[in-house]
Protein backbone atom coordinates (compact mmCIF):
# COMPACT_ATOMS: atom_id res chain seq x y z
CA UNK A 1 0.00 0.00 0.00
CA UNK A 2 1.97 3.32 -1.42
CA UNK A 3 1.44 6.50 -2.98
CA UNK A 4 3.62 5.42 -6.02
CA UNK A 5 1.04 2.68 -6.89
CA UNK A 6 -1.79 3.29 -5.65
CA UNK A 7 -1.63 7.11 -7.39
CA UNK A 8 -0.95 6.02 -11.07
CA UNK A 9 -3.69 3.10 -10.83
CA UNK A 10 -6.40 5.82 -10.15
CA UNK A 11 -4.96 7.95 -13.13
CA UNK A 12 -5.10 4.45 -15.63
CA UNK A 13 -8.42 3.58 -14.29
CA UNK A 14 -10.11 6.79 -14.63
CA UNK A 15 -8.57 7.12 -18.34
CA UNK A 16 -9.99 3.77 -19.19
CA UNK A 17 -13.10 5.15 -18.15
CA UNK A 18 -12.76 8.27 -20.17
CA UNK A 19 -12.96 10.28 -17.13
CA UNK A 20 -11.26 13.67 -16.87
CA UNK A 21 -10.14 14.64 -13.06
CA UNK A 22 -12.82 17.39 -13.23
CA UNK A 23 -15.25 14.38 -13.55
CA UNK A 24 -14.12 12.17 -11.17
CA UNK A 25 -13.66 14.59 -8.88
CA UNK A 26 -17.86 16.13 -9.18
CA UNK A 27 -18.73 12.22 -8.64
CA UNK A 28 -16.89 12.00 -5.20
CA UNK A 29 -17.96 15.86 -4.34
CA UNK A 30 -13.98 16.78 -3.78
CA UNK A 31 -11.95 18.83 -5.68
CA UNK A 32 -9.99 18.36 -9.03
CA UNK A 33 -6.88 19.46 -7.19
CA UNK A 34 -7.20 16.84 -4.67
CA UNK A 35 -7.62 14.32 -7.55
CA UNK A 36 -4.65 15.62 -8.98
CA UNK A 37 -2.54 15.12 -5.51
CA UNK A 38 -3.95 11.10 -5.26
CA UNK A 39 -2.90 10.83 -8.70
CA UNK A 40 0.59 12.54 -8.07
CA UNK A 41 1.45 10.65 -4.97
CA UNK A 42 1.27 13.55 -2.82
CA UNK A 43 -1.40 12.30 -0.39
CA UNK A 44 -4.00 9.80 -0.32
CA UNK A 45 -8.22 9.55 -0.59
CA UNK A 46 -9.93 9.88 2.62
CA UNK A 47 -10.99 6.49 4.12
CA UNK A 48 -14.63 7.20 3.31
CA UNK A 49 -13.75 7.77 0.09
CA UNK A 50 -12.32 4.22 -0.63
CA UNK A 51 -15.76 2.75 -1.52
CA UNK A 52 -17.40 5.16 -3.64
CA UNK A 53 -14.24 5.47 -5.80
CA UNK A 54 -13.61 2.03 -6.00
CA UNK A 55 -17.08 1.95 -7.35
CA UNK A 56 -16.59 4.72 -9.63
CA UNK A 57 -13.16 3.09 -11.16
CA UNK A 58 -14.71 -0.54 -11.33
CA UNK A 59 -12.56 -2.37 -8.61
CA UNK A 60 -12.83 -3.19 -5.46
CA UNK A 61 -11.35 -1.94 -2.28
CA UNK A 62 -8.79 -4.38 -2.21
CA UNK A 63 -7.97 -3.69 -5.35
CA UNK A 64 -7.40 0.02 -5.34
CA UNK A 65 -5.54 -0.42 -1.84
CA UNK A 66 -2.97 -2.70 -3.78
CA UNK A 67 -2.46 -0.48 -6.19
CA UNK A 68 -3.53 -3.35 -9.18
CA UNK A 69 -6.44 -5.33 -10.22
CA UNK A 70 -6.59 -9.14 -8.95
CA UNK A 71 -5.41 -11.39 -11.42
CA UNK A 72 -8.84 -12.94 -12.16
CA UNK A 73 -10.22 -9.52 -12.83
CA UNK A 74 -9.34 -9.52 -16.64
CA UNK A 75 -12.40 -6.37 -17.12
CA UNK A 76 -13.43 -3.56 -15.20
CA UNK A 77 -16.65 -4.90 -13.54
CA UNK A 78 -18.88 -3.23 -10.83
CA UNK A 79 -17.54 -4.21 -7.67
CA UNK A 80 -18.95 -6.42 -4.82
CA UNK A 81 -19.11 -4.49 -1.36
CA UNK A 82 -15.23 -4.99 0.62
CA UNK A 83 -15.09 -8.12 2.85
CA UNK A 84 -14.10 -8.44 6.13
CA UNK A 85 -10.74 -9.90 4.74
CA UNK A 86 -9.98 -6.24 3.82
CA UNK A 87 -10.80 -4.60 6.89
CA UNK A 88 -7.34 -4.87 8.00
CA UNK A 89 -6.30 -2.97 4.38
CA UNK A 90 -8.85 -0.40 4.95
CA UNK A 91 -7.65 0.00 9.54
CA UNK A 92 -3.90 0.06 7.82
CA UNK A 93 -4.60 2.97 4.93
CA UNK A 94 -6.45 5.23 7.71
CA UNK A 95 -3.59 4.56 9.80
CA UNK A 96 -1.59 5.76 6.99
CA UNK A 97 -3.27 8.56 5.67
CA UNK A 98 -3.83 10.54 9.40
CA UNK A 99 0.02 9.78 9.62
CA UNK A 100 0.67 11.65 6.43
CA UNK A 101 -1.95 14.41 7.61
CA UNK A 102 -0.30 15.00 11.10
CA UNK A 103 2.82 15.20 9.95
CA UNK A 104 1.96 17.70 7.21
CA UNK A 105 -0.09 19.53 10.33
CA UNK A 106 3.49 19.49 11.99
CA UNK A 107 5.68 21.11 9.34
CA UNK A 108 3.01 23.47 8.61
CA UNK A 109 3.03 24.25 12.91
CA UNK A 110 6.75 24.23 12.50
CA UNK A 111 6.97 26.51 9.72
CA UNK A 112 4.62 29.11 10.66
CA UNK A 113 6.10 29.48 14.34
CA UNK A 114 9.28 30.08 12.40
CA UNK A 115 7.85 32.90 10.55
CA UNK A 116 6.09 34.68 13.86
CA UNK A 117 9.42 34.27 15.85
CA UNK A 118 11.40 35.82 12.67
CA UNK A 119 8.71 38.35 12.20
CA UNK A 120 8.26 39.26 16.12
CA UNK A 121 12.27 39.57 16.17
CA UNK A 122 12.36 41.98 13.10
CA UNK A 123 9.32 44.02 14.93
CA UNK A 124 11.39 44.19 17.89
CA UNK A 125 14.60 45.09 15.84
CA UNK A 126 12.86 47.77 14.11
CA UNK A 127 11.17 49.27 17.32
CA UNK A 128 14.28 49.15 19.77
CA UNK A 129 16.36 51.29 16.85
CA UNK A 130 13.36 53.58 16.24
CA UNK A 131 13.05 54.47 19.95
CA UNK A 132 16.95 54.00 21.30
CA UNK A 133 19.36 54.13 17.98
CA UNK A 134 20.58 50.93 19.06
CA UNK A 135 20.07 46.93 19.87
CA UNK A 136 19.09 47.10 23.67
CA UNK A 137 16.23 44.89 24.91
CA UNK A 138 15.82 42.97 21.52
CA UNK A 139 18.36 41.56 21.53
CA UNK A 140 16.94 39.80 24.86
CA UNK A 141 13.89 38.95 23.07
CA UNK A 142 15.54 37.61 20.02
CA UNK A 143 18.00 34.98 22.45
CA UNK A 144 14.57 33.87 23.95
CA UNK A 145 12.90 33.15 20.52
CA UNK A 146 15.92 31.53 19.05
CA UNK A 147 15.75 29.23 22.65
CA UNK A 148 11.96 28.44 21.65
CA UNK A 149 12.52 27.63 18.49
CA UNK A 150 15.58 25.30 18.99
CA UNK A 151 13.48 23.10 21.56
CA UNK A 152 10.14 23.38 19.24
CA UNK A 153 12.45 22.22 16.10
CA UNK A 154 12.70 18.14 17.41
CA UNK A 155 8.97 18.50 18.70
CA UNK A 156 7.36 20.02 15.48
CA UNK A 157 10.12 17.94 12.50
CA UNK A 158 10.80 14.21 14.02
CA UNK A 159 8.56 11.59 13.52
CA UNK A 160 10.28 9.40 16.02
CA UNK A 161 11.19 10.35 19.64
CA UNK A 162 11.03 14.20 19.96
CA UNK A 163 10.59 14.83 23.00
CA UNK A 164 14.23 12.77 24.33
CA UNK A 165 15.66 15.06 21.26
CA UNK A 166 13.68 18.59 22.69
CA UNK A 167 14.65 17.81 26.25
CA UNK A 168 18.35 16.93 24.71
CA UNK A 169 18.42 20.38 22.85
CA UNK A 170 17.02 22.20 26.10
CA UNK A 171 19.71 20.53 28.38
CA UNK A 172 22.11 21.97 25.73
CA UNK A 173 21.05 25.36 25.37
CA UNK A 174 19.97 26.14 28.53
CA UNK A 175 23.17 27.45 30.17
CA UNK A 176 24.97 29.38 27.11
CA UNK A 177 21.29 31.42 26.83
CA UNK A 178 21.42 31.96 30.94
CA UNK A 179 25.10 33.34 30.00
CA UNK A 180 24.21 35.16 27.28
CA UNK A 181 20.92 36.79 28.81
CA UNK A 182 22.95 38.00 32.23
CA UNK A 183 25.54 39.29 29.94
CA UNK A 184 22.97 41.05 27.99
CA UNK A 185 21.21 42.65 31.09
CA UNK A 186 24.40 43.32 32.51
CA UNK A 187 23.78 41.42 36.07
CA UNK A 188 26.14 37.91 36.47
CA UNK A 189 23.38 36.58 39.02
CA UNK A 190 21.57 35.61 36.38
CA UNK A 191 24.12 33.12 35.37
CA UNK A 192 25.44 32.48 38.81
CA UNK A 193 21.80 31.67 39.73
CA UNK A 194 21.42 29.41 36.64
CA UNK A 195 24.45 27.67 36.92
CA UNK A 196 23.04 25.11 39.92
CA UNK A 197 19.29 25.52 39.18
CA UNK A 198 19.54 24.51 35.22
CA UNK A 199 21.16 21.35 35.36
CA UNK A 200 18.95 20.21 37.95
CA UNK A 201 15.49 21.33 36.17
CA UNK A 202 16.79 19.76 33.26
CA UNK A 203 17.36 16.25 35.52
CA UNK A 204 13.59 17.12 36.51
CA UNK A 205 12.13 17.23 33.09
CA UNK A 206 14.18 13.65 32.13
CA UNK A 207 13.02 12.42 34.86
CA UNK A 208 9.53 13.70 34.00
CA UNK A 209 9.39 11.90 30.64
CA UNK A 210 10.99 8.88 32.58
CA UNK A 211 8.18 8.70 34.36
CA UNK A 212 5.48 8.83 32.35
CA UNK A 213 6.84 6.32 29.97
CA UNK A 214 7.33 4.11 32.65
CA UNK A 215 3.57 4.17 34.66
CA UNK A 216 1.33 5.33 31.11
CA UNK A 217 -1.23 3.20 32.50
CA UNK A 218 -0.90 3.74 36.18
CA UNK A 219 -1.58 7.44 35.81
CA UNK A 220 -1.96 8.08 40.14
CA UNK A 221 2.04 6.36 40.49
CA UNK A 222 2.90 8.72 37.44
CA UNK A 223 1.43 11.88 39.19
CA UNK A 224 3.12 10.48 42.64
CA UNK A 225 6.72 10.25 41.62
CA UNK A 226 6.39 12.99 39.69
CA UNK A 227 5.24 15.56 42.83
CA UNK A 228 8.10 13.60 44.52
CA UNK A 229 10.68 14.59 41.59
CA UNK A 230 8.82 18.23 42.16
CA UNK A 231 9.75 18.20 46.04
CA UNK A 232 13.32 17.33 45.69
CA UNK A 233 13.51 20.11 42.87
CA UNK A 234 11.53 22.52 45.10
CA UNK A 235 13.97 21.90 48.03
CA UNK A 236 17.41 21.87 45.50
CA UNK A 237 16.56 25.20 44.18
CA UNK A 238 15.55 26.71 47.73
CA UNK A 239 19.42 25.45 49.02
CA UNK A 240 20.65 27.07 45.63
CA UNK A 241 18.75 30.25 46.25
CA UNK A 242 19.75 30.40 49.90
CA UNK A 243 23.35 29.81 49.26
CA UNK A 244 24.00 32.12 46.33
CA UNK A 245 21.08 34.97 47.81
CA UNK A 246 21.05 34.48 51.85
CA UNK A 247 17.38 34.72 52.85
CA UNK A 248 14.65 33.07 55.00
CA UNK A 249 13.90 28.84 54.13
CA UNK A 250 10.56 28.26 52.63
CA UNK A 251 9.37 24.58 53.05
CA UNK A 252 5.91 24.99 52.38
CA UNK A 253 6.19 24.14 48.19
CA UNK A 254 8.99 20.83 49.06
CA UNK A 255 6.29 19.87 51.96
CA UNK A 256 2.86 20.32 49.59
CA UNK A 257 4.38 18.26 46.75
CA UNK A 258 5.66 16.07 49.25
CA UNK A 259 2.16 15.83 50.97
CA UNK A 260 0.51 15.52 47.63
CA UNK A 261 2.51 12.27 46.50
CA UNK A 262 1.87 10.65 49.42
CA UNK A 263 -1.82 11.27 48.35
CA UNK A 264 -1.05 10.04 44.83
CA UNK A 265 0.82 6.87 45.89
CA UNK A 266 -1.90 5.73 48.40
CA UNK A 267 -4.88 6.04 45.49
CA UNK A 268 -3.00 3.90 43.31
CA UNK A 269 -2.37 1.85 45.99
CA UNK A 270 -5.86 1.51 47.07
CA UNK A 271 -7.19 0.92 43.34
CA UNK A 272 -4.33 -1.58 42.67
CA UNK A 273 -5.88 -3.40 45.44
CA UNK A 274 -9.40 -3.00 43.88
CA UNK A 275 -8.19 -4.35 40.72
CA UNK A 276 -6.76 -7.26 41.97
């Protein structure tokens, strides 16, 4: 089941039936373009299409999925309704074609979030050297979107594991932008700050994503370690903060998620239990 045959048998069945695309397509109540796209590879019929242009083109559903007539079927004859031996065909294509339509969804995400970061970084270009002469706070703005739009890039382009490869490109990044941002503000806090806290957030999100690939069915364990990941975060950053900035110890936020795990842990316990 591909494009490159199942494309050219529409085109050499609706010649035989001297069909133009215009025609085919008024039959099926779609568009000659869209005709023109099935015929060209480009993307496939809608699922509930399959039938009524088998029909149309004289072959069955099997048939048109295979991309050639059976070899018994010497003449185009009206077709007998699909069988249950094709239902996996038919569950496959419509596998197929939202595949092809989310990933066309994706680069078209991908590319217009590349054109409003480009065009909200030449707005702020063009207003910071109307109003100071110079690159000030743009410039700010710009390192932010260029951030974004590294981590988005994996999300919005792979088809297969973005988010180890947007968590990867955020672990990366994260540190030369808190460098370049202090620099650009003109405080080193803002690095010194970063330099503990980063690394560990970025341990928090793997462990995140750990997580929930781990318990995808056991969604109350999943929330548990997770507010226990939050707690040890929570109580990493307030150390960090309190080293680098003396100040007063809040353990309310490392106690709530703390609290609230315990919570999580005992419900799947409890329905765990039920279950079994």
């Amino acid at each position: 089941m591909e494009n490159e045959k199942i494309g050219p048998f529409i085109r050499r069945l609706r010649k035989e039936r001297g069909m133009t695309q215009k025609e085919l397509a008024a039959v099926l109540n779609v568009t000659d373009k869209a005709v023109s796209k099935w015929e060209l590879g480009t993307s496939l019929p809608d699922v509930g299409l399959l039938l009524p242009l088998a029909e149309t083109l004289g072959v069955s559903v099997t048939e048109l999925l295979g991309g050639a007539r059976a070899p018994e079927a010497e003449a185009p004859e009206a077709p007998e309704a699909p069988s249950r031996d094709t239902a996996g065909d038919i569950l496959s294509y419509a596998r197929k074609t939202a595949s092809q339509r989310r990933e066309k969804l994706r680069l078209w995400l991908f590319a217009g979030l590349s054109g409003a970061f480009l065009l909200a970084a030449l707005v702020c270009w063009i207003c910071d050297m109307a109003l100071n002469r110079a690159l000030t706070w743009s410039l700010i703005v710009c390192v932010s979107l260029t951030l974004a739009w590294v981590v988005l890039l994996p999300l919005l382009t792979l088809r297969r594991t973005p988010v180890p490869w947007a968590l990867a490109a955020l672990s990366a990044a994260i540190l030369p932008y808190l460098y370049i941002l202090g620099d650009l503000l003109g405080d080193p806090r803002v690095f010194r700050l970063g330099l503990p806290i980063a690394p560990a957030a970025a341990l928090y999100l793997w462990g995140v994503y750990a997580v929930c690939r781990r318990h995808r069915r056991r969604k109350w364990r999943a929330a548990g370690e997770i507010l226990l990941l939050t707690a040890v975060l929570n109580f990493a950053v307030d150390i960090a903060v309190y080293v680098l900035v003396p100040n007063e110890m809040l353990w309310g936020g490392p106690l709530a998620a703390l609290a609230l795990s315990a919570g999580c842990s005992l419900a799947d316990y409890v329905l765990r239990h039920r279950e079994a």
